[in-house]
PDB file of N, CA and C in Angstrom:
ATOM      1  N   UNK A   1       0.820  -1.188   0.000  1.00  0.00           N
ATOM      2  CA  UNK A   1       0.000   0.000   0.000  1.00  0.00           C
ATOM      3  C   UNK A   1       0.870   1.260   0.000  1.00  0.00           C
ATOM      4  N   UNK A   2       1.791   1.356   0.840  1.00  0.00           N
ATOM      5  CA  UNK A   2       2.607   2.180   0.946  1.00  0.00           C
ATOM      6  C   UNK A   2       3.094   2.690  -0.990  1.00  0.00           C
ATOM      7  N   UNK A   3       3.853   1.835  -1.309  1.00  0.00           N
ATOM      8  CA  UNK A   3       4.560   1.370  -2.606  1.00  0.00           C
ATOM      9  C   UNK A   3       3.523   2.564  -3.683  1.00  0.00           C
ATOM     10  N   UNK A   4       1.895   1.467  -3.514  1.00  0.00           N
ATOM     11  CA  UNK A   4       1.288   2.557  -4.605  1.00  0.00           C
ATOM     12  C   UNK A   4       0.935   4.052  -4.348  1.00  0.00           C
ATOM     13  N   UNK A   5       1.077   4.228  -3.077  1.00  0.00           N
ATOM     14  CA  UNK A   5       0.904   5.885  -2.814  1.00  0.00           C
ATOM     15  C   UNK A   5       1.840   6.708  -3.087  1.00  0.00           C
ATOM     16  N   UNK A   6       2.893   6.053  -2.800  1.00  0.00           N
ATOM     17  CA  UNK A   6       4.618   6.907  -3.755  1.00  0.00           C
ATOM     18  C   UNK A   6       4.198   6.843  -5.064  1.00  0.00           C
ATOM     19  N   UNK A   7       3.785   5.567  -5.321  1.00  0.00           N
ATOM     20  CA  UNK A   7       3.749   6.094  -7.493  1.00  0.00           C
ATOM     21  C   UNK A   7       2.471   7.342  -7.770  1.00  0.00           C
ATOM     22  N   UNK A   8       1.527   6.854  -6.739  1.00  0.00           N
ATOM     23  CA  UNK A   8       0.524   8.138  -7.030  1.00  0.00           C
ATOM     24  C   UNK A   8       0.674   9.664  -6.258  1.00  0.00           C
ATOM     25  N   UNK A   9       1.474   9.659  -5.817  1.00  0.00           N
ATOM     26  CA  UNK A   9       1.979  11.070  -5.178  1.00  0.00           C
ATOM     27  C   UNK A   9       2.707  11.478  -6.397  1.00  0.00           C
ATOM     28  N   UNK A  10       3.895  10.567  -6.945  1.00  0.00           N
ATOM     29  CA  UNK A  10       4.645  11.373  -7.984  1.00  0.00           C
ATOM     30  C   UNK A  10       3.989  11.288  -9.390  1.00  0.00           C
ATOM     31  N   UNK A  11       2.833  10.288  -9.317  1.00  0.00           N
ATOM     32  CA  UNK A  11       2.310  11.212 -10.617  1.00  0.00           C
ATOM     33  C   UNK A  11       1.133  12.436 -10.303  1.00  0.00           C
ATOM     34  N   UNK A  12       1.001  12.733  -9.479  1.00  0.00           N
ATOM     35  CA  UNK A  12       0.211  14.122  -8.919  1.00  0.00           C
ATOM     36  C   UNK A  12       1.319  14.697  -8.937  1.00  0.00           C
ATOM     37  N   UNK A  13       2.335  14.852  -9.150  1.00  0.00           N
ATOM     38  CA  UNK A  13       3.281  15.800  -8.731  1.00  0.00           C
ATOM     39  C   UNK A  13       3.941  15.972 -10.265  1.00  0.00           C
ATOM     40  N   UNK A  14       3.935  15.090 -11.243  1.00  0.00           N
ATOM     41  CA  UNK A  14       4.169  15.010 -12.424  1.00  0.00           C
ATOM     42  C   UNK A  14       3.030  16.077 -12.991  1.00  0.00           C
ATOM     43  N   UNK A  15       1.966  16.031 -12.797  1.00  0.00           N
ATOM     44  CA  UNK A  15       0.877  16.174 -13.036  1.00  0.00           C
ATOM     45  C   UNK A  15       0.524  17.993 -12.521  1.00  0.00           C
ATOM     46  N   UNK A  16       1.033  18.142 -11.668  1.00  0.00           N
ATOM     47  CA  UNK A  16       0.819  19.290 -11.207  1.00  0.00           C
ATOM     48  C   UNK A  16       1.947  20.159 -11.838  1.00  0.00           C
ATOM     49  N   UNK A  17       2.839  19.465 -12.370  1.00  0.00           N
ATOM     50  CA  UNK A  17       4.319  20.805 -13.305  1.00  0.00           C
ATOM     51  C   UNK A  17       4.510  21.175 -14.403  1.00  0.00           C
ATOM     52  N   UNK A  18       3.547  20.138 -14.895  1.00  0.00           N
ATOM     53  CA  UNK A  18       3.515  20.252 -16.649  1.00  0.00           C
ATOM     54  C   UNK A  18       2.069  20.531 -16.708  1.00  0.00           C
ATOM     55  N   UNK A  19       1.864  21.867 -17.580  1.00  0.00           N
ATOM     56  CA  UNK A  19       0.957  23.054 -18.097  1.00  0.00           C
ATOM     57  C   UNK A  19      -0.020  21.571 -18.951  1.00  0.00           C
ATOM     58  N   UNK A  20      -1.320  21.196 -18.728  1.00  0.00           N
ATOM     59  CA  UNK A  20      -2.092  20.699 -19.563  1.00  0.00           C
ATOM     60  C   UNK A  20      -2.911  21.219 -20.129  1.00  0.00           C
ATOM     61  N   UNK A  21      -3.118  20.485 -21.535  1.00  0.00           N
ATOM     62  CA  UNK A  21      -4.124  21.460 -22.278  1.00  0.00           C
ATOM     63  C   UNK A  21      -5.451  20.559 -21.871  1.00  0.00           C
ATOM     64  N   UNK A  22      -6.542  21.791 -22.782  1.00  0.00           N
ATOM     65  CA  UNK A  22      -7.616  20.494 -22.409  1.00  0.00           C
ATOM     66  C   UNK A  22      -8.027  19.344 -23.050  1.00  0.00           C
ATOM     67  N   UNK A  23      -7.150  18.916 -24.227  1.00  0.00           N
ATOM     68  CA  UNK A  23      -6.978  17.104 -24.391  1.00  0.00           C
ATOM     69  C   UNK A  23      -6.114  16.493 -23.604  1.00  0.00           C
ATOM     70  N   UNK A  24      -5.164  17.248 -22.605  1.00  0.00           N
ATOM     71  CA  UNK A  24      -4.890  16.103 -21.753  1.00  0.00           C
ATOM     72  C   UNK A  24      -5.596  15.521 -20.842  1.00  0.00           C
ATOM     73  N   UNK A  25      -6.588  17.198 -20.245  1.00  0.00           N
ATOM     74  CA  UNK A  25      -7.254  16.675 -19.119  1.00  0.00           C
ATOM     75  C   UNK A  25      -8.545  15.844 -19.086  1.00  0.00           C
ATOM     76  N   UNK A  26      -8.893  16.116 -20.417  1.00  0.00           N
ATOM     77  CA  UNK A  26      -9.708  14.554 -20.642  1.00  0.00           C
ATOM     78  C   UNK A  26      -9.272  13.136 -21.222  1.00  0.00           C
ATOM     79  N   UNK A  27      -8.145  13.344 -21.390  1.00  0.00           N
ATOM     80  CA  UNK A  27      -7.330  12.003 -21.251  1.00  0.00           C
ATOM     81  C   UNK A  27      -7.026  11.669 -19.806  1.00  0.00           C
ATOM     82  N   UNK A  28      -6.531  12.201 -19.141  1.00  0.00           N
ATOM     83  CA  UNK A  28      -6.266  11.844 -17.541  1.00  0.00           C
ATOM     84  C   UNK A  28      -7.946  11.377 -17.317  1.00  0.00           C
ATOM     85  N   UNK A  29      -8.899  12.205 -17.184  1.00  0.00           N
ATOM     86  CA  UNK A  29     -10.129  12.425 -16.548  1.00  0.00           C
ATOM     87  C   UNK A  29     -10.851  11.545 -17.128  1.00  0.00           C
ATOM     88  N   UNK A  30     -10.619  10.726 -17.813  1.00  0.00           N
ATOM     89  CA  UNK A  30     -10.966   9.421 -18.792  1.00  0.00           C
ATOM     90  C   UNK A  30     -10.275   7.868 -18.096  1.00  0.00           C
ATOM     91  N   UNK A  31      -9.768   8.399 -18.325  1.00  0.00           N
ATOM     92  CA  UNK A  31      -8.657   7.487 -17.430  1.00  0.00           C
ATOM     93  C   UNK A  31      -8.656   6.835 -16.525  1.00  0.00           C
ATOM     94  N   UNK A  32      -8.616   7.792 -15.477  1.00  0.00           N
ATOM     95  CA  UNK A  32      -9.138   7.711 -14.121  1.00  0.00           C
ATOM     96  C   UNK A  32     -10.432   7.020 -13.763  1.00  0.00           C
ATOM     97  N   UNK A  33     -11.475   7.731 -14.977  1.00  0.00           N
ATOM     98  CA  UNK A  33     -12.891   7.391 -14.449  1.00  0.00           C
ATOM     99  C   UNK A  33     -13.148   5.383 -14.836  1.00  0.00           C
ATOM    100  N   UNK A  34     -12.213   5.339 -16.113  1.00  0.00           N
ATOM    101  CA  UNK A  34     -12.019   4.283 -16.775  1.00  0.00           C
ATOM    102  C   UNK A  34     -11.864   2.921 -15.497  1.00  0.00           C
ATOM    103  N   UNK A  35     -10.779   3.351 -14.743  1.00  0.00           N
ATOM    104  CA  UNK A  35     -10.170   2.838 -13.909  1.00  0.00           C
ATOM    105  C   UNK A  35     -10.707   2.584 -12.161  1.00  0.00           C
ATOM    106  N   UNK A  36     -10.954   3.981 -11.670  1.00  0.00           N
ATOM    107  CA  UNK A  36     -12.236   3.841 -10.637  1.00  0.00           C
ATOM    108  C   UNK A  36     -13.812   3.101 -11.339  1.00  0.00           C
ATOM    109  N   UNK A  37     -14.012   2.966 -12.262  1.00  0.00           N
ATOM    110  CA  UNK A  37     -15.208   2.728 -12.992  1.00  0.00           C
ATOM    111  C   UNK A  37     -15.133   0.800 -12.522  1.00  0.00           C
ATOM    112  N   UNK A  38     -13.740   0.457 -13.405  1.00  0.00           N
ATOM    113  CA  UNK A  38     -13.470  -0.883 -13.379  1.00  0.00           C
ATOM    114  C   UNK A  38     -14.172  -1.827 -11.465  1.00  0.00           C
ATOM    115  N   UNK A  39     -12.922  -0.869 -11.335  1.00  0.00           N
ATOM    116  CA  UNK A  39     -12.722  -1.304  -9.581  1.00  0.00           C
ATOM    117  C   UNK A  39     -14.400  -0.466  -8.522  1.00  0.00           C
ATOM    118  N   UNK A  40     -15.389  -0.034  -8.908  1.00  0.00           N
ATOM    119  CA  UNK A  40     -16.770   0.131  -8.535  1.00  0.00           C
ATOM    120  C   UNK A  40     -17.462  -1.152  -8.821  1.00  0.00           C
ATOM    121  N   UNK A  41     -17.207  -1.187 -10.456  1.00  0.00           N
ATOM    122  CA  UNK A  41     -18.691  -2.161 -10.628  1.00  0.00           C
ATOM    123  C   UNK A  41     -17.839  -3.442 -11.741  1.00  0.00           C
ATOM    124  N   UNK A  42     -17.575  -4.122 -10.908  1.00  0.00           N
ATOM    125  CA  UNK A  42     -16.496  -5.339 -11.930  1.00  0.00           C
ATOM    126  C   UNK A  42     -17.601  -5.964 -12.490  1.00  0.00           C
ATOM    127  N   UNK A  43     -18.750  -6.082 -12.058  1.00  0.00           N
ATOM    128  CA  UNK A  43     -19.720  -7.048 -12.519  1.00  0.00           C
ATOM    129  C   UNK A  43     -19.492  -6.470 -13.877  1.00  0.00           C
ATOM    130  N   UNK A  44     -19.545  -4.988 -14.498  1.00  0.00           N
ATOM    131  CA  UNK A  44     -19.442  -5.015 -15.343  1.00  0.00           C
ATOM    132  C   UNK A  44     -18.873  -5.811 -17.238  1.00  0.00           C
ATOM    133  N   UNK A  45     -17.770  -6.361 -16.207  1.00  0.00           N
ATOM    134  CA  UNK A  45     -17.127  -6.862 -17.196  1.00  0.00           C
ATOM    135  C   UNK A  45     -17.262  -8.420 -17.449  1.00  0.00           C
ATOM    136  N   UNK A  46     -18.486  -8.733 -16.430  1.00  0.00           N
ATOM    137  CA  UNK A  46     -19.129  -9.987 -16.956  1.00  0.00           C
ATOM    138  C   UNK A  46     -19.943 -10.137 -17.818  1.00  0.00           C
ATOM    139  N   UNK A  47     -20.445  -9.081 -18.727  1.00  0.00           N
ATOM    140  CA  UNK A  47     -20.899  -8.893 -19.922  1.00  0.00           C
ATOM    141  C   UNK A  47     -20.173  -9.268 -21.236  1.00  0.00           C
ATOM    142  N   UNK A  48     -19.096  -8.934 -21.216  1.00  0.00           N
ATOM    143  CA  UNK A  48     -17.942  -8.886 -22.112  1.00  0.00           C
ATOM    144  C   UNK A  48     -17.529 -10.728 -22.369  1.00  0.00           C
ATOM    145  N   UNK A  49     -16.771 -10.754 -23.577  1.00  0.00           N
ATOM    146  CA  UNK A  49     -15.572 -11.783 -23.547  1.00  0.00           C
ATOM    147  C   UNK A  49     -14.780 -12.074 -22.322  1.00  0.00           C
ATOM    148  N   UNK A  50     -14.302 -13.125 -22.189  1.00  0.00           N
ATOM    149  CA  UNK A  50     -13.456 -13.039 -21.589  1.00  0.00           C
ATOM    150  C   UNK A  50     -12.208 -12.404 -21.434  1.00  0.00           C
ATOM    151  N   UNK A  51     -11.803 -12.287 -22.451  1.00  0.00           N
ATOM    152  CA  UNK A  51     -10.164 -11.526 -22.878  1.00  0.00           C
ATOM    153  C   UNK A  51     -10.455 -10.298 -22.137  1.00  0.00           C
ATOM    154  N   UNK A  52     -11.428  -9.256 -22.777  1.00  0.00           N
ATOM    155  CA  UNK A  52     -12.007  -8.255 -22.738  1.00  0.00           C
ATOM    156  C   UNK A  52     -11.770  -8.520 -21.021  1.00  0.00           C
ATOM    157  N   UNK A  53     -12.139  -9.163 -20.294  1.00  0.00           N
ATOM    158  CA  UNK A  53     -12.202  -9.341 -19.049  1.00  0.00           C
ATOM    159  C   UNK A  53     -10.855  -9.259 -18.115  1.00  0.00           C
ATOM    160  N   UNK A  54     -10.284 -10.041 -19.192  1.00  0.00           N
ATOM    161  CA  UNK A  54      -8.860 -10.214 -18.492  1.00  0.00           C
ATOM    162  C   UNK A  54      -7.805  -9.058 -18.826  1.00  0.00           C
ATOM    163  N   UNK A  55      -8.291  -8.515 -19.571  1.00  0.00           N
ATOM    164  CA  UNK A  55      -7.170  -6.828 -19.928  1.00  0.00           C
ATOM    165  C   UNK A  55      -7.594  -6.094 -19.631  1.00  0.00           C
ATOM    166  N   UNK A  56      -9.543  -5.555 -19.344  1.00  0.00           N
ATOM    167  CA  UNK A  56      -9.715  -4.704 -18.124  1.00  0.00           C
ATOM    168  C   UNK A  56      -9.944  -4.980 -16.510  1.00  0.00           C
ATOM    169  N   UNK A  57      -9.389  -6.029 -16.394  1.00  0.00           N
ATOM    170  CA  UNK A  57      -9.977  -6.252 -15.000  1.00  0.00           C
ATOM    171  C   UNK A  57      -9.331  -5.668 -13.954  1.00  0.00           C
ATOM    172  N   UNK A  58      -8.148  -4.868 -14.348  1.00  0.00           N
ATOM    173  CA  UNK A  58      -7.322  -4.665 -13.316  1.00  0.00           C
ATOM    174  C   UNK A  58      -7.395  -2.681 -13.489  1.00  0.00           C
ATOM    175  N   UNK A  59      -7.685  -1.828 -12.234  1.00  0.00           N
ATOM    176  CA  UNK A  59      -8.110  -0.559 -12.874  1.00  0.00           C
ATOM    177  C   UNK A  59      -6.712   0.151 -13.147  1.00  0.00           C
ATOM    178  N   UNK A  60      -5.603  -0.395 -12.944  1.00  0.00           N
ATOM    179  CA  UNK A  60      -4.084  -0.172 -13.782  1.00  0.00           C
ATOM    180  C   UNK A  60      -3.898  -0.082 -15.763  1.00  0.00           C
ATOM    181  N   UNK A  61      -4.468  -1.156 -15.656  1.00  0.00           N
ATOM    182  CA  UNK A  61      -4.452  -1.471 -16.675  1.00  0.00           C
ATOM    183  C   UNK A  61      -5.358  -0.898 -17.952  1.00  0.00           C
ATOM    184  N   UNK A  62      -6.656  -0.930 -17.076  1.00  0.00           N
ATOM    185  CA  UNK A  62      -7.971  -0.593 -17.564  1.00  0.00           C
ATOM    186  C   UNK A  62      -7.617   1.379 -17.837  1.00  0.00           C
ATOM    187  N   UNK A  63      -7.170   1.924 -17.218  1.00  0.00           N
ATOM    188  CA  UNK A  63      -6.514   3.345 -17.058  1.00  0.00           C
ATOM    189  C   UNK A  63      -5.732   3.483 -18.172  1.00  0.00           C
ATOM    190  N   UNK A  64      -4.230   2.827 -18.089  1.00  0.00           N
ATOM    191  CA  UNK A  64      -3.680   2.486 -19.450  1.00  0.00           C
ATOM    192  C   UNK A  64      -3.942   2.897 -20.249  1.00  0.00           C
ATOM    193  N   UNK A  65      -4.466   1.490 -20.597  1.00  0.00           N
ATOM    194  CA  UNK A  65      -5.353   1.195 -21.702  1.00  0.00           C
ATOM    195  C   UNK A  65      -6.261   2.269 -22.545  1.00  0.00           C
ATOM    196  N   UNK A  66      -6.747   2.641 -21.759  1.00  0.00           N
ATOM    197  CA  UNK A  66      -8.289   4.044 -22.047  1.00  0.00           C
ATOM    198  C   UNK A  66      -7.083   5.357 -22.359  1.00  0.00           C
ATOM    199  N   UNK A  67      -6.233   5.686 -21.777  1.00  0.00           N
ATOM    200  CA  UNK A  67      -5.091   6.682 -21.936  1.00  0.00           C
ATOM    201  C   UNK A  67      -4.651   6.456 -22.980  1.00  0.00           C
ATOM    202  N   UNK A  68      -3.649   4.956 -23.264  1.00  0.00           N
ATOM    203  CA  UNK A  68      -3.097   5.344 -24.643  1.00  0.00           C
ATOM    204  C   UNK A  68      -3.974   5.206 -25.919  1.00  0.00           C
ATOM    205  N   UNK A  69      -4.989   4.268 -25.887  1.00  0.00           N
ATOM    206  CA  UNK A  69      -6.263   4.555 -26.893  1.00  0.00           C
ATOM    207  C   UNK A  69      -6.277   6.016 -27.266  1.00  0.00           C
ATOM    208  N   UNK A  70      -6.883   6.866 -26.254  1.00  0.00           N
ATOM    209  CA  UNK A  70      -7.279   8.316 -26.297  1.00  0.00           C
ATOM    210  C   UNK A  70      -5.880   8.704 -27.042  1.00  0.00           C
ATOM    211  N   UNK A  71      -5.209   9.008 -26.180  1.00  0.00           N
ATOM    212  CA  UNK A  71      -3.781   9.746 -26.393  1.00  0.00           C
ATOM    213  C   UNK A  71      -3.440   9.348 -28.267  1.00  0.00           C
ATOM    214  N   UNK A  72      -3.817   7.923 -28.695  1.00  0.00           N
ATOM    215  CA  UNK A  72      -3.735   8.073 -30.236  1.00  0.00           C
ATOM    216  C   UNK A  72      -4.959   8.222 -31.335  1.00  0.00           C
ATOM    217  N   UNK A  73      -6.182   8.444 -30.352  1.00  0.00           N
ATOM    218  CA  UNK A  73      -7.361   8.541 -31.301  1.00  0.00           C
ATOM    219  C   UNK A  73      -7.370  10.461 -30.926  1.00  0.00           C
ATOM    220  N   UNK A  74      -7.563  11.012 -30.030  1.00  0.00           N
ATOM    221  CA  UNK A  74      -7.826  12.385 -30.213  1.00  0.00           C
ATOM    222  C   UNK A  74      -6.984  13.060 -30.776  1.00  0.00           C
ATOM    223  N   UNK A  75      -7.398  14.138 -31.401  1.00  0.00           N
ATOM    224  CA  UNK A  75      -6.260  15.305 -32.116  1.00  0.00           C
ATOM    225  C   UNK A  75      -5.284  15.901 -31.229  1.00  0.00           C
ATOM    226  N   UNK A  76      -4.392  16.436 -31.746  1.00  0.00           N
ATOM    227  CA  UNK A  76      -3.221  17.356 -31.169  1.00  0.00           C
ATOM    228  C   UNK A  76      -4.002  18.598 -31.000  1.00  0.00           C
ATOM    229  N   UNK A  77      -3.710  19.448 -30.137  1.00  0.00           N
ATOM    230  CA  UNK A  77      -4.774  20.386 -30.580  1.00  0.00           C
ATOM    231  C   UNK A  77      -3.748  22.020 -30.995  1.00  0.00           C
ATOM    232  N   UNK A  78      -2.652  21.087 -31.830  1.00  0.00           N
ATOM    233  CA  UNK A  78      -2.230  22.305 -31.999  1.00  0.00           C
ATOM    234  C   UNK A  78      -2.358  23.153 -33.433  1.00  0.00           C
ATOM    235  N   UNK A  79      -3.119  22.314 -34.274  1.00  0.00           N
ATOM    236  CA  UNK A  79      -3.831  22.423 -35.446  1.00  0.00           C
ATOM    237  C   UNK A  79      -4.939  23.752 -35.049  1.00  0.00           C
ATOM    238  N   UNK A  80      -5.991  23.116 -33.729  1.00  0.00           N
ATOM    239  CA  UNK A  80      -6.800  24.730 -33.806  1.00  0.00           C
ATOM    240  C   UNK A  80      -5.991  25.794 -33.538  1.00  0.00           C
ATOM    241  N   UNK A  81      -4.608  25.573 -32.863  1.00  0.00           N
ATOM    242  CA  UNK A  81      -4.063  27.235 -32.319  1.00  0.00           C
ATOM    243  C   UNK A  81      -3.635  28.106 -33.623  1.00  0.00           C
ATOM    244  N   UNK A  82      -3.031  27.185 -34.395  1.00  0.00           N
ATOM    245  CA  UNK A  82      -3.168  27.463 -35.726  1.00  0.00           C
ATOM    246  C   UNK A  82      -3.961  28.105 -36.443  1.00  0.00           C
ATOM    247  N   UNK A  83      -5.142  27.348 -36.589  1.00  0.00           N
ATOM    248  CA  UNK A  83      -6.317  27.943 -36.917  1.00  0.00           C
ATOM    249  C   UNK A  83      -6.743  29.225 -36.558  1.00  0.00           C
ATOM    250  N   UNK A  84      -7.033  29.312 -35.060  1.00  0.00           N
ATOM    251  CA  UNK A  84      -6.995  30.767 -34.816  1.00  0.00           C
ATOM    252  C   UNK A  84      -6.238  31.959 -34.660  1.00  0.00           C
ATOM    253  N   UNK A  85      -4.740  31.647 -34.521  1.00  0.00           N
ATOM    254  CA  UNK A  85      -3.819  32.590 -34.962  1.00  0.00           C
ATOM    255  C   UNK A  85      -3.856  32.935 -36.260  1.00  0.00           C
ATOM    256  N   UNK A  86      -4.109  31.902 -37.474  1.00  0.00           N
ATOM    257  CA  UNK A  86      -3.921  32.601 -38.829  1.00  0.00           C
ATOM    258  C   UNK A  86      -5.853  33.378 -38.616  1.00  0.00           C
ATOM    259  N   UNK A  87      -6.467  33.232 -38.453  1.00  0.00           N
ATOM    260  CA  UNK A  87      -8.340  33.943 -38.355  1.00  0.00           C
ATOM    261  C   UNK A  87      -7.382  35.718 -37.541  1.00  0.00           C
ATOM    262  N   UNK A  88      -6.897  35.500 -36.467  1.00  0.00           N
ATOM    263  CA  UNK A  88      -6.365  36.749 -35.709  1.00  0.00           C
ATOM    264  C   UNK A  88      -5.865  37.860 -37.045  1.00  0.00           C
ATOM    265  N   UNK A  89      -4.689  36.964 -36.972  1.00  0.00           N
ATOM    266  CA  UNK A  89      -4.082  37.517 -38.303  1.00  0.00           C
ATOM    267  C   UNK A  89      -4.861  38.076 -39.294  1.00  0.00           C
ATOM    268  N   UNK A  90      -5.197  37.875 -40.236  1.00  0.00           N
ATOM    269  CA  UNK A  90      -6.524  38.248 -40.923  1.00  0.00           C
ATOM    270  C   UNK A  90      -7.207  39.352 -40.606  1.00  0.00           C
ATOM    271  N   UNK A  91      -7.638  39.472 -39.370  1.00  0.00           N
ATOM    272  CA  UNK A  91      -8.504  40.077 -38.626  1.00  0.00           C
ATOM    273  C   UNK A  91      -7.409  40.877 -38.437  1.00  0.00           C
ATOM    274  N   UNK A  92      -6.873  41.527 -38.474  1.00  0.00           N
ATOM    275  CA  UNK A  92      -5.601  42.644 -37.650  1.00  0.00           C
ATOM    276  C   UNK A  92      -4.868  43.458 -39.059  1.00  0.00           C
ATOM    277  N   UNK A  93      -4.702  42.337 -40.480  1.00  0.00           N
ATOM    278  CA  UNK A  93      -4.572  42.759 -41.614  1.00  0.00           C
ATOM    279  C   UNK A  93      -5.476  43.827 -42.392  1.00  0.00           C
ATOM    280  N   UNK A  94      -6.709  43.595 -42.096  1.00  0.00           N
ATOM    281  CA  UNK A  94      -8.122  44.270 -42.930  1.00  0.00           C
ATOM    282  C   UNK A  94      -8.343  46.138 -42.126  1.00  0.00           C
TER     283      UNK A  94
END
């Protein structure tokens, strides 16, 4: 017990130094819920396959999992800053 409160102190502390945008914080906030979600209602995952069972059953994993999914299905979002710096621009030209 001890062990996992050091890894979760230093990722709150990871977490608290580096500036997030807001696709990270619904990647974390996904995550998390992914993971407390697992470890609430496991019955859940007696619906599922088994496999399905055995790679979320653990809310480590299940967290993971939902993180790096996200982290390669959502956009960068540095395409909109883009977007609205060149709209600014424009707007400041006229």
């Amino acid at each position: 017990m001890v062990m996992f409160g050091c890894v979760v102190a230093a990722g709150i502390r990871i977490i608290t130094q580096t500036p997030l945008s807001r696709r990270d914080v619904l990647i974390v906030g996904l995550a998390f819920g992914a993971g407390l979600g697992v470890e609430s209602v496991p019955a859940f995952l007696s619906h599922f396959p088994p496999m399905v069972g055995d790679l979320f059953g653990s809310a480590a994993t299940s967290s993971g999992l939902v993180a790096i999914a996200l982290n390669l299905i959502l956009p960068q979002e540095q395409a909109a800053t883009k977007t609205i710096r060149s709209q600014d621009d424009r707007a400041e030209s006229v």
